[in-house]
C-alpha atoms as a PDB file:
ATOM      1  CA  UNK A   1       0.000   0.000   0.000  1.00  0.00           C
ATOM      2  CA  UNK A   2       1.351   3.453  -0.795  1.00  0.00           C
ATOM      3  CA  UNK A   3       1.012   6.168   1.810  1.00  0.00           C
ATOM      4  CA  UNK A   4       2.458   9.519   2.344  1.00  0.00           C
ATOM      5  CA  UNK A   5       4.118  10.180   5.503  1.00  0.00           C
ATOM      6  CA  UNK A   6       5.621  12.881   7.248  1.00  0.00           C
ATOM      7  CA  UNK A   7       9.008  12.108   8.504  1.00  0.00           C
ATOM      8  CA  UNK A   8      12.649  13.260   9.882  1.00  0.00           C
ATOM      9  CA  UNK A   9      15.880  12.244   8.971  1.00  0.00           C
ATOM     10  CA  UNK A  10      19.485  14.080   9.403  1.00  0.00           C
ATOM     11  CA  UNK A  11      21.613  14.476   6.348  1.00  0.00           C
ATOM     12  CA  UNK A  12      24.853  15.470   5.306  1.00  0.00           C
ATOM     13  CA  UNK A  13      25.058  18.542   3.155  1.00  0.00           C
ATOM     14  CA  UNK A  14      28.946  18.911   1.497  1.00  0.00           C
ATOM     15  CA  UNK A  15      30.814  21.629   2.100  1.00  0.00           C
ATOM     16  CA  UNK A  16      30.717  22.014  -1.685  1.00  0.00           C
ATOM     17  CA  UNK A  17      27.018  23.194  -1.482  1.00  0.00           C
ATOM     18  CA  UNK A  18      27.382  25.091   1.839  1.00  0.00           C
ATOM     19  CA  UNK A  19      26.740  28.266  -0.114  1.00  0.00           C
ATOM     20  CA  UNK A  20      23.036  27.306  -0.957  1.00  0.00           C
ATOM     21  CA  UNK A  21      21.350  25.200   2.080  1.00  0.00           C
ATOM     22  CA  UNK A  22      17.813  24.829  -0.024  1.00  0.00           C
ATOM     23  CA  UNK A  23      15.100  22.860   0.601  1.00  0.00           C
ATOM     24  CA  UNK A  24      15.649  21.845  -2.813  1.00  0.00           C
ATOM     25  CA  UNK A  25      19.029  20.742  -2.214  1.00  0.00           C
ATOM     26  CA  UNK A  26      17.690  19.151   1.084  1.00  0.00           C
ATOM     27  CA  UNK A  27      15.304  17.088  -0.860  1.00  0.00           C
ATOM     28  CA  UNK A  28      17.806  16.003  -3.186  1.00  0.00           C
ATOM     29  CA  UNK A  29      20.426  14.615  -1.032  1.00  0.00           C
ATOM     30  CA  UNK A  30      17.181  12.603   0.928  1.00  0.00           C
ATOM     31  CA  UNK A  31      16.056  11.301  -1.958  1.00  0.00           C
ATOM     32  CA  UNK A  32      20.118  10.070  -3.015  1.00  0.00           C
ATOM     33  CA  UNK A  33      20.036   8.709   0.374  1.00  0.00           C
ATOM     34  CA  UNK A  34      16.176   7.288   1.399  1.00  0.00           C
ATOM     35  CA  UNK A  35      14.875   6.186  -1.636  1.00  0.00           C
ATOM     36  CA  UNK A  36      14.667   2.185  -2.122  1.00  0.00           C
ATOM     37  CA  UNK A  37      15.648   1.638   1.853  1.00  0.00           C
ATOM     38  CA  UNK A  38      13.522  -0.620   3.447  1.00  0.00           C
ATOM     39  CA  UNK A  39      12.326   0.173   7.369  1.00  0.00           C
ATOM     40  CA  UNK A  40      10.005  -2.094   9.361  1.00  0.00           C
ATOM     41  CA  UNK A  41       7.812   0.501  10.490  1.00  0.00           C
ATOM     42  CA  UNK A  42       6.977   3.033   7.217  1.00  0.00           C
ATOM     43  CA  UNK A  43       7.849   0.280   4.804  1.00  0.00           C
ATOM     44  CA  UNK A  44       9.738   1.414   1.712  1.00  0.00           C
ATOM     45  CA  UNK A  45      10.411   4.637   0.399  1.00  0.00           C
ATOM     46  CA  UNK A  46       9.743   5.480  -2.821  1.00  0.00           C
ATOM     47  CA  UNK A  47      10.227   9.390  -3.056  1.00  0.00           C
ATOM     48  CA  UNK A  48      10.838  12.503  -1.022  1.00  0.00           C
ATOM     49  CA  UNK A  49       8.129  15.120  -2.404  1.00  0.00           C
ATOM     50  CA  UNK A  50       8.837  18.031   0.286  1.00  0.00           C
ATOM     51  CA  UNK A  51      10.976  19.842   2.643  1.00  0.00           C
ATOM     52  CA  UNK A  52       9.351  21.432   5.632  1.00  0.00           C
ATOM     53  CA  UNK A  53      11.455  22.821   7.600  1.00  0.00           C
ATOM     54  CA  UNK A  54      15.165  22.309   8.139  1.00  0.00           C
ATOM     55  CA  UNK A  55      16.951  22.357  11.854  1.00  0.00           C
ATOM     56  CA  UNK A  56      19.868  24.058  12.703  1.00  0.00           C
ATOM     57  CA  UNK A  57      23.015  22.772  11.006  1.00  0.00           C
ATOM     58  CA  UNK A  58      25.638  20.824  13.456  1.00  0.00           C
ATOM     59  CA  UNK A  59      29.374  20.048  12.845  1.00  0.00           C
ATOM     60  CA  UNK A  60      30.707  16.940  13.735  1.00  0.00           C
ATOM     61  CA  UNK A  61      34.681  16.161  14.627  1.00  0.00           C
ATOM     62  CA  UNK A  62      36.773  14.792  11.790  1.00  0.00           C
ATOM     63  CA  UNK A  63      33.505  14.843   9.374  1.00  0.00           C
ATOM     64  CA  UNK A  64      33.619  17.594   6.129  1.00  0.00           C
ATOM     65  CA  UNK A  65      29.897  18.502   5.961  1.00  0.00           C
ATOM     66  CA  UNK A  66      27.309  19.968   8.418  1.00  0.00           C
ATOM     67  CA  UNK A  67      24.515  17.976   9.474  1.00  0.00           C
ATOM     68  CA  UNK A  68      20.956  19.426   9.084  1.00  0.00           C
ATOM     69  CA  UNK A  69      17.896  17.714  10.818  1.00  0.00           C
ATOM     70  CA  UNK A  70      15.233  17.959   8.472  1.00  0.00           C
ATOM     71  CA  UNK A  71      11.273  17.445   8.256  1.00  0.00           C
ATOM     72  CA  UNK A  72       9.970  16.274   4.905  1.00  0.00           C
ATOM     73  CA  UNK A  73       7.059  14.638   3.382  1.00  0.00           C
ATOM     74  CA  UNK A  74       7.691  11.131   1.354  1.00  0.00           C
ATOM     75  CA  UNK A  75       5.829   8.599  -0.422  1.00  0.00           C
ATOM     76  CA  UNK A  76       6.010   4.887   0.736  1.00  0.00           C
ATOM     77  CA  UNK A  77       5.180   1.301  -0.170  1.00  0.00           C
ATOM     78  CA  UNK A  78       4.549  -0.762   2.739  1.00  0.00           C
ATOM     79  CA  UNK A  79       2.853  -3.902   1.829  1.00  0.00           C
ATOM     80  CA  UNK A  80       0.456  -5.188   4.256  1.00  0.00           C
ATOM     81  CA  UNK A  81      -0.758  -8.896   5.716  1.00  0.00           C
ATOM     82  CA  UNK A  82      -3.935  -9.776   3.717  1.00  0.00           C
ATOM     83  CA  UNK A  83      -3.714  -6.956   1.310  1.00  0.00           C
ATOM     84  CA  UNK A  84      -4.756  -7.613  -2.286  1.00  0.00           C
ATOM     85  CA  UNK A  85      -2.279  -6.502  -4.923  1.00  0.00           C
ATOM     86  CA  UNK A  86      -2.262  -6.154  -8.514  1.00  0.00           C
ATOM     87  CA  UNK A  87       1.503  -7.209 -10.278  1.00  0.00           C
ATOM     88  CA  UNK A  88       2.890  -8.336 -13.030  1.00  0.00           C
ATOM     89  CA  UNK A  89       4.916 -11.021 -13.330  1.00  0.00           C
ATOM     90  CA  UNK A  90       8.771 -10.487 -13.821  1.00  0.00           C
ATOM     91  CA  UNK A  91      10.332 -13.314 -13.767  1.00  0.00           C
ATOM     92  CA  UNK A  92       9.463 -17.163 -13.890  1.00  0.00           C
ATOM     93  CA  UNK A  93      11.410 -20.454 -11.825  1.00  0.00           C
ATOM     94  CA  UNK A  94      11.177 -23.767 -11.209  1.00  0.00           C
ATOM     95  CA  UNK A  95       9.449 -23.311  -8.023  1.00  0.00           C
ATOM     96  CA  UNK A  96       7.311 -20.255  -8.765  1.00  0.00           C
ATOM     97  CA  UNK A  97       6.536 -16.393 -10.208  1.00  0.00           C
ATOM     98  CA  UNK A  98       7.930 -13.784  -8.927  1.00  0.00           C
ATOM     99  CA  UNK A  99       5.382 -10.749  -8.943  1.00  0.00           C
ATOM    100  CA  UNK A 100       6.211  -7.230  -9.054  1.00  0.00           C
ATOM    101  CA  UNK A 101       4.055  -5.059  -6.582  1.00  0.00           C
ATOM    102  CA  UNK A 102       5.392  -1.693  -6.578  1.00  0.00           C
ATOM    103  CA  UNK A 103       8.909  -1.295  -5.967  1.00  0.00           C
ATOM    104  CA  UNK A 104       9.225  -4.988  -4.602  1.00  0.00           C
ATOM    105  CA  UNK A 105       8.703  -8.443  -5.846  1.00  0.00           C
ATOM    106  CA  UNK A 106       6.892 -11.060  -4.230  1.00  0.00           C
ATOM    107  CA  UNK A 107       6.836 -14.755  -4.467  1.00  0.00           C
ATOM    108  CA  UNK A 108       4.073 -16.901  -6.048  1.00  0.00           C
ATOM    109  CA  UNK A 109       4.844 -20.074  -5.403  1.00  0.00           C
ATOM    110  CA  UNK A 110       4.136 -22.441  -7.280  1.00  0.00           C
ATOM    111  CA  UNK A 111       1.547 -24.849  -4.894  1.00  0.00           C
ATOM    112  CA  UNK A 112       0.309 -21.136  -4.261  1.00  0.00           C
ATOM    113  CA  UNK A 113      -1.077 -20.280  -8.241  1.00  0.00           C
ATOM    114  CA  UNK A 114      -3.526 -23.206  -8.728  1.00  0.00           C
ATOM    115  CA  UNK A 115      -4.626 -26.563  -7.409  1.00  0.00           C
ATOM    116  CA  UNK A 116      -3.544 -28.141 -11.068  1.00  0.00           C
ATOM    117  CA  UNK A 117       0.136 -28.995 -11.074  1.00  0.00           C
ATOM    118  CA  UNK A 118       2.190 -26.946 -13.410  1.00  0.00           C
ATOM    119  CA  UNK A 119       5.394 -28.043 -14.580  1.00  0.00           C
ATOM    120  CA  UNK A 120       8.270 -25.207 -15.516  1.00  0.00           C
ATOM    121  CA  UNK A 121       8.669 -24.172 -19.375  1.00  0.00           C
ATOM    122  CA  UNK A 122      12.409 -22.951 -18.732  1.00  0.00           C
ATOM    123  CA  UNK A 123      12.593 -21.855 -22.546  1.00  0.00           C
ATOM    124  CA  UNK A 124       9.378 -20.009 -22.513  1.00  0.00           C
ATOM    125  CA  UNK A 125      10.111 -18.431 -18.924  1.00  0.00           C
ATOM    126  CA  UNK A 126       6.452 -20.132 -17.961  1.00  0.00           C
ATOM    127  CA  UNK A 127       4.304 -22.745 -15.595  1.00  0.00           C
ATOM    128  CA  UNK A 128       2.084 -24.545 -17.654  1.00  0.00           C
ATOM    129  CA  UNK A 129      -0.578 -27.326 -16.812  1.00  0.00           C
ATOM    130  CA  UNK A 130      -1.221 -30.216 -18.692  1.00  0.00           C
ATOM    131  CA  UNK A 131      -4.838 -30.773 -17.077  1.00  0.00           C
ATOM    132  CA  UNK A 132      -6.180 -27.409 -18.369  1.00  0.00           C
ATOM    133  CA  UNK A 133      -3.442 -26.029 -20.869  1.00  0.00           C
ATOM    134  CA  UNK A 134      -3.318 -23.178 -18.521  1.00  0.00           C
ATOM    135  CA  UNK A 135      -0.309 -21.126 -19.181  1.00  0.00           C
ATOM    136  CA  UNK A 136       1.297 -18.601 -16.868  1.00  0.00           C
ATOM    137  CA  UNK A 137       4.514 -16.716 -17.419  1.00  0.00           C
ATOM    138  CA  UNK A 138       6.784 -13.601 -17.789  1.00  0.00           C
ATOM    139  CA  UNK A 139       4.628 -10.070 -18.831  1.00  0.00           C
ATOM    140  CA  UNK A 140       1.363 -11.737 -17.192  1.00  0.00           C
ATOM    141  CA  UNK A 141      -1.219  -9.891 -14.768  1.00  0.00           C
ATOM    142  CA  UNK A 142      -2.103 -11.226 -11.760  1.00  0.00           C
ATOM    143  CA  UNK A 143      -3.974 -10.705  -8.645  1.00  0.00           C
ATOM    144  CA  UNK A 144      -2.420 -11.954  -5.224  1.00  0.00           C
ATOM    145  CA  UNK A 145      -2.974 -11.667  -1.530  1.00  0.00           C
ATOM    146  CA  UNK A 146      -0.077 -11.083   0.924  1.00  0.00           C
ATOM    147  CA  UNK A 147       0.412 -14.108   3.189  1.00  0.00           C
ATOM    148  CA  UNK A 148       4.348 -13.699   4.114  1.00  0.00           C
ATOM    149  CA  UNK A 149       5.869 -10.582   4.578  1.00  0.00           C
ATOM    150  CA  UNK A 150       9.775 -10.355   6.402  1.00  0.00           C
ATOM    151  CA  UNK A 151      11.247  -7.199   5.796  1.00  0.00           C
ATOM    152  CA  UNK A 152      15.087  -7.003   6.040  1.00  0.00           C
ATOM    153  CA  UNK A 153      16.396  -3.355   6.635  1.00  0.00           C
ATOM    154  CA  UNK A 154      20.007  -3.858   6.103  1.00  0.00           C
ATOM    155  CA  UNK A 155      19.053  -5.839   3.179  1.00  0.00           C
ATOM    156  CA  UNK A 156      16.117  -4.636   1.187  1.00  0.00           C
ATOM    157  CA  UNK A 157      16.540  -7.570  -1.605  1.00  0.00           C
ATOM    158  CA  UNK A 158      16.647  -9.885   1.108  1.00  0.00           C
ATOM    159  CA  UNK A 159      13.094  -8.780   1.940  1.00  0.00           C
ATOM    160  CA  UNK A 160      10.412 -11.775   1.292  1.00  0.00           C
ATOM    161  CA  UNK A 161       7.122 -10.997   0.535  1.00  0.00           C
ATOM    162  CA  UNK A 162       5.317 -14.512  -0.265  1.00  0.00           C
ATOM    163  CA  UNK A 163       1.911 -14.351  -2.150  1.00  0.00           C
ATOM    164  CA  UNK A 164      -0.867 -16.442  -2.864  1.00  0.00           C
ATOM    165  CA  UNK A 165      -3.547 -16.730  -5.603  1.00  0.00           C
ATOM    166  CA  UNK A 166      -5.598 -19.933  -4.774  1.00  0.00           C
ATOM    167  CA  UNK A 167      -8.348 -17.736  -3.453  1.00  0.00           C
ATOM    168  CA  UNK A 168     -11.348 -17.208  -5.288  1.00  0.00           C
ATOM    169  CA  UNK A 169     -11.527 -13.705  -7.254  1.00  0.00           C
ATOM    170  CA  UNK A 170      -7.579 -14.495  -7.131  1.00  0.00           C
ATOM    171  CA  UNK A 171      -4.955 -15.234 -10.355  1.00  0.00           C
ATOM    172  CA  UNK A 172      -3.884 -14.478 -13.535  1.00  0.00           C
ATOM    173  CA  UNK A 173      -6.253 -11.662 -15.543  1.00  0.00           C
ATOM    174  CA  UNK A 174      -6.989 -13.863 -17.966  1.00  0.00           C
ATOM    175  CA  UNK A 175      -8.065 -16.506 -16.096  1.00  0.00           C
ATOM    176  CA  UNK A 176     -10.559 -14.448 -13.949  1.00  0.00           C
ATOM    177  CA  UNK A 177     -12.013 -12.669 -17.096  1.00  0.00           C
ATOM    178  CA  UNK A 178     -12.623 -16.093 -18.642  1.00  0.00           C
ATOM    179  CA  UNK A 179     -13.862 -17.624 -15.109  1.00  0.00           C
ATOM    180  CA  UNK A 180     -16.689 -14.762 -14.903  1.00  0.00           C
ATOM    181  CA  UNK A 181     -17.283 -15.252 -18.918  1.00  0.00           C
ATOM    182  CA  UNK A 182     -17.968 -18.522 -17.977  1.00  0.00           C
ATOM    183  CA  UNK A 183     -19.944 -17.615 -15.265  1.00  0.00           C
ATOM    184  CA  UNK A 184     -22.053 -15.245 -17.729  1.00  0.00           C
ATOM    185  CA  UNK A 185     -22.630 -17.754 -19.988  1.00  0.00           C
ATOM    186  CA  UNK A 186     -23.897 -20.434 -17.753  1.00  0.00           C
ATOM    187  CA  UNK A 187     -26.654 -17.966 -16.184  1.00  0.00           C
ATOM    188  CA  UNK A 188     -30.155 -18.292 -17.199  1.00  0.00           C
ATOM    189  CA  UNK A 189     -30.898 -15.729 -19.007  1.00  0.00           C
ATOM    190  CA  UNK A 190     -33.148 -13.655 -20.527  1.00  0.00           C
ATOM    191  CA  UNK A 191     -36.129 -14.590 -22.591  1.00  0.00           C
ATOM    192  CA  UNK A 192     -35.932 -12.575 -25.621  1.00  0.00           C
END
């Protein structure tokens, strides 16, 4: 889920850019330094969109630059427990799908996309089934709930986010617009 949130952070401005302490500057160096790091608590950030206001600056011993406590708005992706996403999916393995969902990837495993068993197309990066001819691979949309979600801060691409699409109103696009086609064309319908 993306949310904006107002936070602080110190950073380093070098004594290159001494001369012109903006907020514009401020937000640039945050940005160089937040963006793509992963925290437990506001998730990941994506972007710093303002400055607010910007503390005194401090010098530290031995360290070039002056440190400036600033307050700044940012947008984040923190992916919740149950939430239902919308990805696309990036890459395909023996043992699943990995999903992008914002600026992470989760895993689809592969007992987690259907109930059919689908055996791994290396050369056309896919999962197939033999039951249904049911096809699933690189490029395709899907819909996925969060079931896993361990976020490593030191790490970001250590992060796991495990997803699963066995639910119903769950899977690949294709397969729920054909499900409710199905589901259309099985109603009674009208007399005409």
């Amino acid at each position: 889920m993306y949310k904006r949130a107002r936070l602080k952070d110190t950073v380093e401005v070098p004594p290159e850019h001494l001369g012109d302490v903006s907020p514009d500057l401020v937000k640039r160096l945050l940005q160089d330094k937040l963006e793509g790091r992963m925290d437990e608590d506001i998730g990941s950030v994506v972007t710093v969109t303002a400055v607010h206001d910007l503390g005194e600056g401090a010098v530290l011993p031995n360290r070039p630059g002056v440190y400036f406590e600033a307050e700044f708005d940012a947008v984040t992706f923190d992916p919740e427990m149950q939430e239902v996403v919308d990805g696309e999916i990036v890459e395909v393995v023996s043992f699943g799908a990995f999903v992008g969902i914002g600026p992470v990837d989760g895993l689809l495993h592969v007992s987690q996309i259907s109930d059919e068993y689908l055996a791994f197309d290396e050369e056309n990066q896919q999962l197939a089934s033999r039951e249904s001819n049911s096809v699933i691979g690189t490029g395709d949309a899907v819909r996925a709930r969060i079931v896993t979600k361990s976020i490593d801060e030191r790490n970001p691409r250590e992060s796991k986010i495990g997803l699963t699409a066995k639910q119903p109103g769950l899977g690949k696009h294709g397969w729920l617009r054909e499900d409710r086609e199905q589901e259309l064309s099985d109603a009674p319908g009208e007399a005409e």
